[in-house]
N, C-alpha and C. Protein backbone atom coordinates (compact mmCIF):
# COMPACT_ATOMS: atom_id res chain seq x y z
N UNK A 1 0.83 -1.18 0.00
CA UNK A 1 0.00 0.00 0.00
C UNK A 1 0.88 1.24 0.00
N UNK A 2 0.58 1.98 -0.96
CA UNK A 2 1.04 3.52 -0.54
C UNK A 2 0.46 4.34 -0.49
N UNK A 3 1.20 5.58 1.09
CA UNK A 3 0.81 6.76 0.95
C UNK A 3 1.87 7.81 1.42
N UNK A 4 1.18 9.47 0.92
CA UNK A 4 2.36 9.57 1.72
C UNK A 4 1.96 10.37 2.81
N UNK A 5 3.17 10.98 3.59
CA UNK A 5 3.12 11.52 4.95
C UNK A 5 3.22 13.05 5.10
N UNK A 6 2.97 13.78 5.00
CA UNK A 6 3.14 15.14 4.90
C UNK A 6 3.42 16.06 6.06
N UNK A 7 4.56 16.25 7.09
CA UNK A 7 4.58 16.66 7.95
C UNK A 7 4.92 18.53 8.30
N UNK A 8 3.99 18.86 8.74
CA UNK A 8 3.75 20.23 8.96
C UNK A 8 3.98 20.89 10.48
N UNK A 9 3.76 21.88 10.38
CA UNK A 9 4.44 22.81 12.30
C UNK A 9 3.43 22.26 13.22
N UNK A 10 2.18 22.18 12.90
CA UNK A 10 0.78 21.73 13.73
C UNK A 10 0.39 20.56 13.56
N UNK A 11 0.55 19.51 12.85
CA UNK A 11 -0.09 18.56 12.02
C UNK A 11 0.32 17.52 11.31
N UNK A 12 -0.15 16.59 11.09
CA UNK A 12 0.69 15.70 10.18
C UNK A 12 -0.74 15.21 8.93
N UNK A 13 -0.43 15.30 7.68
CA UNK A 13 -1.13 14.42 6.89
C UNK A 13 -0.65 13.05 6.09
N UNK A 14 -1.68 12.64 6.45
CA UNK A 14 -1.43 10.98 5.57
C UNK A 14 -2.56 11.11 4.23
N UNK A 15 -1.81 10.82 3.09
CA UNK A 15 -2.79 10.89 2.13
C UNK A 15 -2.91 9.27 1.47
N UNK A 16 -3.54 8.31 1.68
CA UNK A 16 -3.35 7.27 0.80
C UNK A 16 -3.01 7.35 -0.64
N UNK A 17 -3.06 6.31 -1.16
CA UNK A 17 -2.44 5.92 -2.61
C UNK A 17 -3.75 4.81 -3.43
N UNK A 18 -4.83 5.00 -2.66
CA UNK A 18 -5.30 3.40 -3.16
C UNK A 18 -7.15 4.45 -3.25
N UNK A 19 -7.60 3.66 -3.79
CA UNK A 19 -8.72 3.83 -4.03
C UNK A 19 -10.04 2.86 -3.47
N UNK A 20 -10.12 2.28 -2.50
CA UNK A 20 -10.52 1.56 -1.67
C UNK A 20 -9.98 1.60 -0.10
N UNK A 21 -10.67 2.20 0.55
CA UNK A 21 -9.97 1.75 1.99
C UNK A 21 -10.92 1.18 2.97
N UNK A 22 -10.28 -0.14 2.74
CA UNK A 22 -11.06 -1.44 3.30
C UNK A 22 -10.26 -2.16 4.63
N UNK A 23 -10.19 -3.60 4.19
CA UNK A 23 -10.28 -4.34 5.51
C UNK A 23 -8.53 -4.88 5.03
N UNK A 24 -8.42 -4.16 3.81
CA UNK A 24 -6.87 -4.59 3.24
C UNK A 24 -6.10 -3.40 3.34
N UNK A 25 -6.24 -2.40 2.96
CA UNK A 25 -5.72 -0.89 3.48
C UNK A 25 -5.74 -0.29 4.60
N UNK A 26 -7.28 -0.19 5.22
CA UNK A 26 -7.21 0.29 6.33
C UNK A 26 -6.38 0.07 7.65
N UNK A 27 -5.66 -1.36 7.93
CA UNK A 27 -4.94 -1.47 9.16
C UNK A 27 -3.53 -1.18 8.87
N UNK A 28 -2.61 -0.91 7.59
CA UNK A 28 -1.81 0.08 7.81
C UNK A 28 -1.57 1.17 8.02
N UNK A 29 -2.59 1.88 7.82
CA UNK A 29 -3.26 3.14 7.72
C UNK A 29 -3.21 3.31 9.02
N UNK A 30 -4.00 2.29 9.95
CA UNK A 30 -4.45 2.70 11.53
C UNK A 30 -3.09 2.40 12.38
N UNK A 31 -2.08 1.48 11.35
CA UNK A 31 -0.88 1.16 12.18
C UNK A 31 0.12 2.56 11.89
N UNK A 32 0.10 3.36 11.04
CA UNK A 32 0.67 4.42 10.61
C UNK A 32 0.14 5.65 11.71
N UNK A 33 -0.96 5.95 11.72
CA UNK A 33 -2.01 6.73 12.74
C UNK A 33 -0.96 6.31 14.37
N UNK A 34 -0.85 4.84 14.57
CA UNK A 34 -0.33 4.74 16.27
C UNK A 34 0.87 5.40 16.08
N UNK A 35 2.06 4.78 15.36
CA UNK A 35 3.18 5.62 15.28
C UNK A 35 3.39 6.81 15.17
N UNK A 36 2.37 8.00 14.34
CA UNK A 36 2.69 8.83 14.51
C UNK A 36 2.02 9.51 15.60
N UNK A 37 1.16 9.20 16.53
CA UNK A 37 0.60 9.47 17.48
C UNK A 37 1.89 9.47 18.65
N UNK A 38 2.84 8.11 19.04
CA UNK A 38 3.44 7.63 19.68
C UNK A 38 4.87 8.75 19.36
N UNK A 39 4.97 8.92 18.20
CA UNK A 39 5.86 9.82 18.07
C UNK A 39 5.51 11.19 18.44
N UNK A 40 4.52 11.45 19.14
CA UNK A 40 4.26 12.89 19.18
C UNK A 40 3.31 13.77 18.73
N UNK A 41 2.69 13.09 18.00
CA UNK A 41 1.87 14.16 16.58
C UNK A 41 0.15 13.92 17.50
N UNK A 42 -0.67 15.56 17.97
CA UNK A 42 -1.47 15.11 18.26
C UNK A 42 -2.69 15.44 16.73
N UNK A 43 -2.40 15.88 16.08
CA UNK A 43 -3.41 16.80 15.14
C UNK A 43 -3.09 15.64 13.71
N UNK A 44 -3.89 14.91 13.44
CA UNK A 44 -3.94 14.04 12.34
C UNK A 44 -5.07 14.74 10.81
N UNK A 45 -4.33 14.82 10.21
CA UNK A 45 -5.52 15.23 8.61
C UNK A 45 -5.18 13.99 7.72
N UNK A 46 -6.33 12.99 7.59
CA UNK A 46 -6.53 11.74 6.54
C UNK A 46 -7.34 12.73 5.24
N UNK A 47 -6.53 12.52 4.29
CA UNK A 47 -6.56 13.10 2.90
C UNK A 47 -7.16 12.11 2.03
N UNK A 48 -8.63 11.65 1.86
CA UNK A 48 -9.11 10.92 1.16
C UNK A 48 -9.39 11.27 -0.36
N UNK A 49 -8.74 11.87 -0.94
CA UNK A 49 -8.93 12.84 -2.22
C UNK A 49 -8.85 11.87 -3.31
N UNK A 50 -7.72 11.04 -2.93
CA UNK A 50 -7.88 9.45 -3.91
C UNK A 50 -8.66 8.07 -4.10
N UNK A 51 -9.45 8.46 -2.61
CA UNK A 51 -10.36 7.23 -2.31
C UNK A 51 -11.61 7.41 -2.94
N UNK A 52 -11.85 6.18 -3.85
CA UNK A 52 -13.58 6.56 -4.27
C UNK A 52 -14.45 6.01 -3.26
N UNK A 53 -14.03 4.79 -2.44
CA UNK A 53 -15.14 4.03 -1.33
C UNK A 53 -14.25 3.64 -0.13
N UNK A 54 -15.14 3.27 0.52
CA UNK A 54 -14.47 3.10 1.92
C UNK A 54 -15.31 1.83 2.72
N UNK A 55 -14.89 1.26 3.82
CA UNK A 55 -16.05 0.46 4.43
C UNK A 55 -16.01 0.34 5.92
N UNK A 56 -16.64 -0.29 6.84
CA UNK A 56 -16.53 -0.17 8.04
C UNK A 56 -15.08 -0.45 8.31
N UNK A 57 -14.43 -1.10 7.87
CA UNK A 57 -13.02 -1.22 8.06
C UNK A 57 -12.14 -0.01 8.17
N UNK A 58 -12.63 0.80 6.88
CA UNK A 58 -11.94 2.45 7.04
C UNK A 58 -12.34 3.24 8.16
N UNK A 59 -13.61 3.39 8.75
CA UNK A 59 -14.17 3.69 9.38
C UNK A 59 -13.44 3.67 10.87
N UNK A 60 -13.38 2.18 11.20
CA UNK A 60 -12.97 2.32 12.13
C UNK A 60 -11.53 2.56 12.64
N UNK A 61 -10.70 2.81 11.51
CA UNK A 61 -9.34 3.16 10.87
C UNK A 61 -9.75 4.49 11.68
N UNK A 62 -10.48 5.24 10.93
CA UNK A 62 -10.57 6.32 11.49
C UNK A 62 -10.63 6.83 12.79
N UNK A 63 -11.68 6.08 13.10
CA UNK A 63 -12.05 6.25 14.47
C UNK A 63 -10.90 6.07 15.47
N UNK A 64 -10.04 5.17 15.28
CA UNK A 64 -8.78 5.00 16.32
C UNK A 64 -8.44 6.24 16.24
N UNK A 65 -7.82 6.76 14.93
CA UNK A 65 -7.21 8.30 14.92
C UNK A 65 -7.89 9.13 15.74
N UNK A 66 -9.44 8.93 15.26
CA UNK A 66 -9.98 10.28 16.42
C UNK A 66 -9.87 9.84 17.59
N UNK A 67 -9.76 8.68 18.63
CA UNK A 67 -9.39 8.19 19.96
C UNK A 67 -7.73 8.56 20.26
N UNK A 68 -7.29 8.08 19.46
CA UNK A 68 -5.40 8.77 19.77
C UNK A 68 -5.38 10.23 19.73
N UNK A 69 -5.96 11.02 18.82
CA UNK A 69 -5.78 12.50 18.79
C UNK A 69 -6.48 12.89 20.20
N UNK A 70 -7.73 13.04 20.70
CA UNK A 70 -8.08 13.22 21.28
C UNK A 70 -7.84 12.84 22.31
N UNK A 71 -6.72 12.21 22.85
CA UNK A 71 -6.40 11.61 23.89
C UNK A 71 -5.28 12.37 23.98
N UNK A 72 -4.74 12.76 22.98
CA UNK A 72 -3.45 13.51 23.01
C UNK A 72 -3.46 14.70 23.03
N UNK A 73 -5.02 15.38 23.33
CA UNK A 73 -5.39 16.83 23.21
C UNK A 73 -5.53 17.67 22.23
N UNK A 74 -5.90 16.66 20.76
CA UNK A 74 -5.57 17.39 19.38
C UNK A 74 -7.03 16.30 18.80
N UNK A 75 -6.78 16.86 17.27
CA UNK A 75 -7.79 16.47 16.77
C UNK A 75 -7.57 15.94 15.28
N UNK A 76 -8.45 15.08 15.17
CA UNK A 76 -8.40 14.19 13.84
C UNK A 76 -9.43 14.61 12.91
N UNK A 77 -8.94 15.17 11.67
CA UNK A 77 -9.97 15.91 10.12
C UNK A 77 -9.61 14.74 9.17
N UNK A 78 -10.70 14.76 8.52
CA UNK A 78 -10.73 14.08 7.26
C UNK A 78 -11.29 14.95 6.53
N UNK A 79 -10.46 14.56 5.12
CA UNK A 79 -10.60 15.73 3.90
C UNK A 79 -10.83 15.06 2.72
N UNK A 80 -11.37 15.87 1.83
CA UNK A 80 -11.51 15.16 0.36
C UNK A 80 -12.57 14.14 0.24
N UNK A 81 -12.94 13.94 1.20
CA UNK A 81 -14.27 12.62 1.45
C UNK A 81 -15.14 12.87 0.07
N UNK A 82 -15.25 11.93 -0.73
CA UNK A 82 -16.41 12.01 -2.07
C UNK A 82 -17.61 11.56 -1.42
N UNK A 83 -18.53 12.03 -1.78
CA UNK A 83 -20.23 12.10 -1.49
C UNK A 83 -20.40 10.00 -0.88
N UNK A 84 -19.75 9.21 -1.42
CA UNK A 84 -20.26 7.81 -1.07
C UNK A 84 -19.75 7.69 0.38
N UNK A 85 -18.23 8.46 0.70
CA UNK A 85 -18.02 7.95 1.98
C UNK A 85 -18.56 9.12 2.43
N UNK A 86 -19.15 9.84 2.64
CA UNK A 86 -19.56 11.06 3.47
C UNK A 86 -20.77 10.24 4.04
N UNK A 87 -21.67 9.91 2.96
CA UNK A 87 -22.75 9.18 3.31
C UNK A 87 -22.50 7.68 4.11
N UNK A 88 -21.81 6.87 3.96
CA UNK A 88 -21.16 5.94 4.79
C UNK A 88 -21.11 6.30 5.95
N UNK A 89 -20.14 7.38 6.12
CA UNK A 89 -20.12 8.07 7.46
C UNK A 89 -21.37 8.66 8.09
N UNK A 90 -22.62 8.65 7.23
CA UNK A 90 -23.97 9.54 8.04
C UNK A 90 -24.44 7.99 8.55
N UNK A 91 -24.99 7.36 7.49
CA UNK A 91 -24.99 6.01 7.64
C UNK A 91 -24.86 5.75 8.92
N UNK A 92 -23.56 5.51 9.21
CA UNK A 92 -22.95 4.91 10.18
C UNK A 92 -23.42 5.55 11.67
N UNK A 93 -23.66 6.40 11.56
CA UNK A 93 -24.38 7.68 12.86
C UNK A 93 -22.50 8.07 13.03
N UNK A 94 -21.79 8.69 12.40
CA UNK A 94 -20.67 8.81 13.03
C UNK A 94 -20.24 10.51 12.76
N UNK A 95 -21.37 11.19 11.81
CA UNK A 95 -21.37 12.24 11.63
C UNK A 95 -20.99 13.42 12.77
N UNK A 96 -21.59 13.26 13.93
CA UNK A 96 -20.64 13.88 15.29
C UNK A 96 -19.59 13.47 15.70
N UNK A 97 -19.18 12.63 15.27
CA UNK A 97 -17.72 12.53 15.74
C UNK A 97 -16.63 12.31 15.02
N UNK A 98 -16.76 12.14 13.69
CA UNK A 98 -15.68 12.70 12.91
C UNK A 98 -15.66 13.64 12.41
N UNK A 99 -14.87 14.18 12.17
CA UNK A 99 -14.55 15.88 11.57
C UNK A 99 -14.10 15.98 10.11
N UNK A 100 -15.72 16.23 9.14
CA UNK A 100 -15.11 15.75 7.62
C UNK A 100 -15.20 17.43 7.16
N UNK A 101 -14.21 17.56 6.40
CA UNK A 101 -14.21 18.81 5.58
C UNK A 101 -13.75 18.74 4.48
N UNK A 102 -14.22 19.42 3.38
CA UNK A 102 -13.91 19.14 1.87
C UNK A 102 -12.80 19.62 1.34
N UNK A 103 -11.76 20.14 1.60
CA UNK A 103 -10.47 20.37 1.23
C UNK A 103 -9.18 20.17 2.43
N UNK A 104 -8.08 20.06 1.96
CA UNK A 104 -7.10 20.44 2.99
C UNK A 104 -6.29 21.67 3.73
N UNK A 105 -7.12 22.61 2.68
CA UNK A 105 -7.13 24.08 3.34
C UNK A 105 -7.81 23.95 4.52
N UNK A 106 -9.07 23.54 4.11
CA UNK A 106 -9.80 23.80 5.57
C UNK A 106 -9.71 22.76 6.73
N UNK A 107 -9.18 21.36 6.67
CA UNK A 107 -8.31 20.78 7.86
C UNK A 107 -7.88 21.64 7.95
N UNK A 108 -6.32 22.48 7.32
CA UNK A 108 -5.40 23.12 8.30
C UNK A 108 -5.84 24.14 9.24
N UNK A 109 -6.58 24.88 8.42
CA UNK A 109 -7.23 26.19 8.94
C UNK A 109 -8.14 25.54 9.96
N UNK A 110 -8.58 24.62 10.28
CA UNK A 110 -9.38 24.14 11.76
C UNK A 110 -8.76 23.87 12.88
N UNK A 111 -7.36 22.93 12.50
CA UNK A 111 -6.14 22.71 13.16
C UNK A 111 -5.49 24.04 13.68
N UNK A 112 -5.28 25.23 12.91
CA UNK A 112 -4.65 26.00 13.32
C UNK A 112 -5.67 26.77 14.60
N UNK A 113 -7.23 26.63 14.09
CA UNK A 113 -8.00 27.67 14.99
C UNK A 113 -8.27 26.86 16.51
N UNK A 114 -8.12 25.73 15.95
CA UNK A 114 -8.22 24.64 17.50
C UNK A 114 -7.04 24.79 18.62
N UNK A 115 -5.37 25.43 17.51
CA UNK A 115 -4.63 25.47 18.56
C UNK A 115 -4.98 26.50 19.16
N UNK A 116 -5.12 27.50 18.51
CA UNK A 116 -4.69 28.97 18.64
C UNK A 116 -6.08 29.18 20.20
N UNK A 117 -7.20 28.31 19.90
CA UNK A 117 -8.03 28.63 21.13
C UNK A 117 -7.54 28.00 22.45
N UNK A 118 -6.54 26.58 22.43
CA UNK A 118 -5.88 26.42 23.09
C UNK A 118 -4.79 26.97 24.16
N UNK A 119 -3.90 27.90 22.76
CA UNK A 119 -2.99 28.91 23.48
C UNK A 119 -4.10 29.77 23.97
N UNK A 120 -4.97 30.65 23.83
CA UNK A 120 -5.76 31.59 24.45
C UNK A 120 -6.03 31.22 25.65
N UNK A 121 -6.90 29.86 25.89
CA UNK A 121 -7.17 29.43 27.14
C UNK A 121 -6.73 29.07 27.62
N UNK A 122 -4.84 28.43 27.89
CA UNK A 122 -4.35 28.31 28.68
C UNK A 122 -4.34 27.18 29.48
N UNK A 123 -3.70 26.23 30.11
CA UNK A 123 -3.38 24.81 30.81
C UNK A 123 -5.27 24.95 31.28
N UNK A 124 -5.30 23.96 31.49
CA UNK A 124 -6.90 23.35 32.10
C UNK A 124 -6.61 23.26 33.07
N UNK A 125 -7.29 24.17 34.20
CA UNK A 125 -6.94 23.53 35.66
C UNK A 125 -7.84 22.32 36.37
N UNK A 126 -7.23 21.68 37.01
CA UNK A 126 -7.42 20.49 37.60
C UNK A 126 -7.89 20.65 38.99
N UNK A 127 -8.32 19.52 39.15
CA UNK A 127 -9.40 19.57 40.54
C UNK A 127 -8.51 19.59 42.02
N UNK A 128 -7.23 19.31 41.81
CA UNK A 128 -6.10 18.91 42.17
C UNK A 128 -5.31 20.70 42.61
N UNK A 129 -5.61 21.48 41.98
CA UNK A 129 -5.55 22.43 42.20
C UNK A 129 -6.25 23.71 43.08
């Protein structure tokens, strides 16, 4: 399988290479997602611009990403989604919790406004405090 990796100041994108992301693509994909999670990266953008279909397998590809990002205090966009997996994704009831947007301008530009409200608000205080 190929894709590639696109690493940025906020972000990292993975764009596949394949036009199916199934039950044969998707777990390198989700094994690519841990490593770069493990390495550091909390803000993930999956660039589906090449994919025409997808299946619960991608899906839940995804979904790990949005569990690692969000665990890591960052957030997981998907971009480029064509109308079959968008609907897959309504389908699925998963429409609140993944974050689909139609270009990779606008991942970044969400990524950037997610940090930037971050820096504004400042460490989360704890109960502990």
């Amino acid at each position: 399988m190929k894709f590639t990796i696109d690493k940025h100041e906020r972000y990292v994108m993975i764009t596949p290479h394949e036009e199916v992301l199934d039950g044969v693509t998707a777990p390198k994909i989700k094994s690519e997602f841990v490593l770069l999670n493990t390495d550091g990266q909390r803000n993930i953008v999956l660039d589906l611009s090449n994919a025409k279909t997808a299946d619960t397998s991608g899906l839940r590809c995804a979904l790990t990403a949005h569990r690692l990002c969000h665990a890591a205090g960052g957030i997981f966009v998907m971009c480029g989604a064509n109308e079959e997996i968008v609907k897959l994704i309504e389908l699925s009831n998963l429409k609140d919790v993944l974050i689909v947007v139609p270009t990779a301008a606008e991942a970044e530009d969400l990524i950037f406004m997610e940090e930037l409200e971050k820096e504004f608000r400042g460490p989360v205080a704890t109960d502990e405090e």
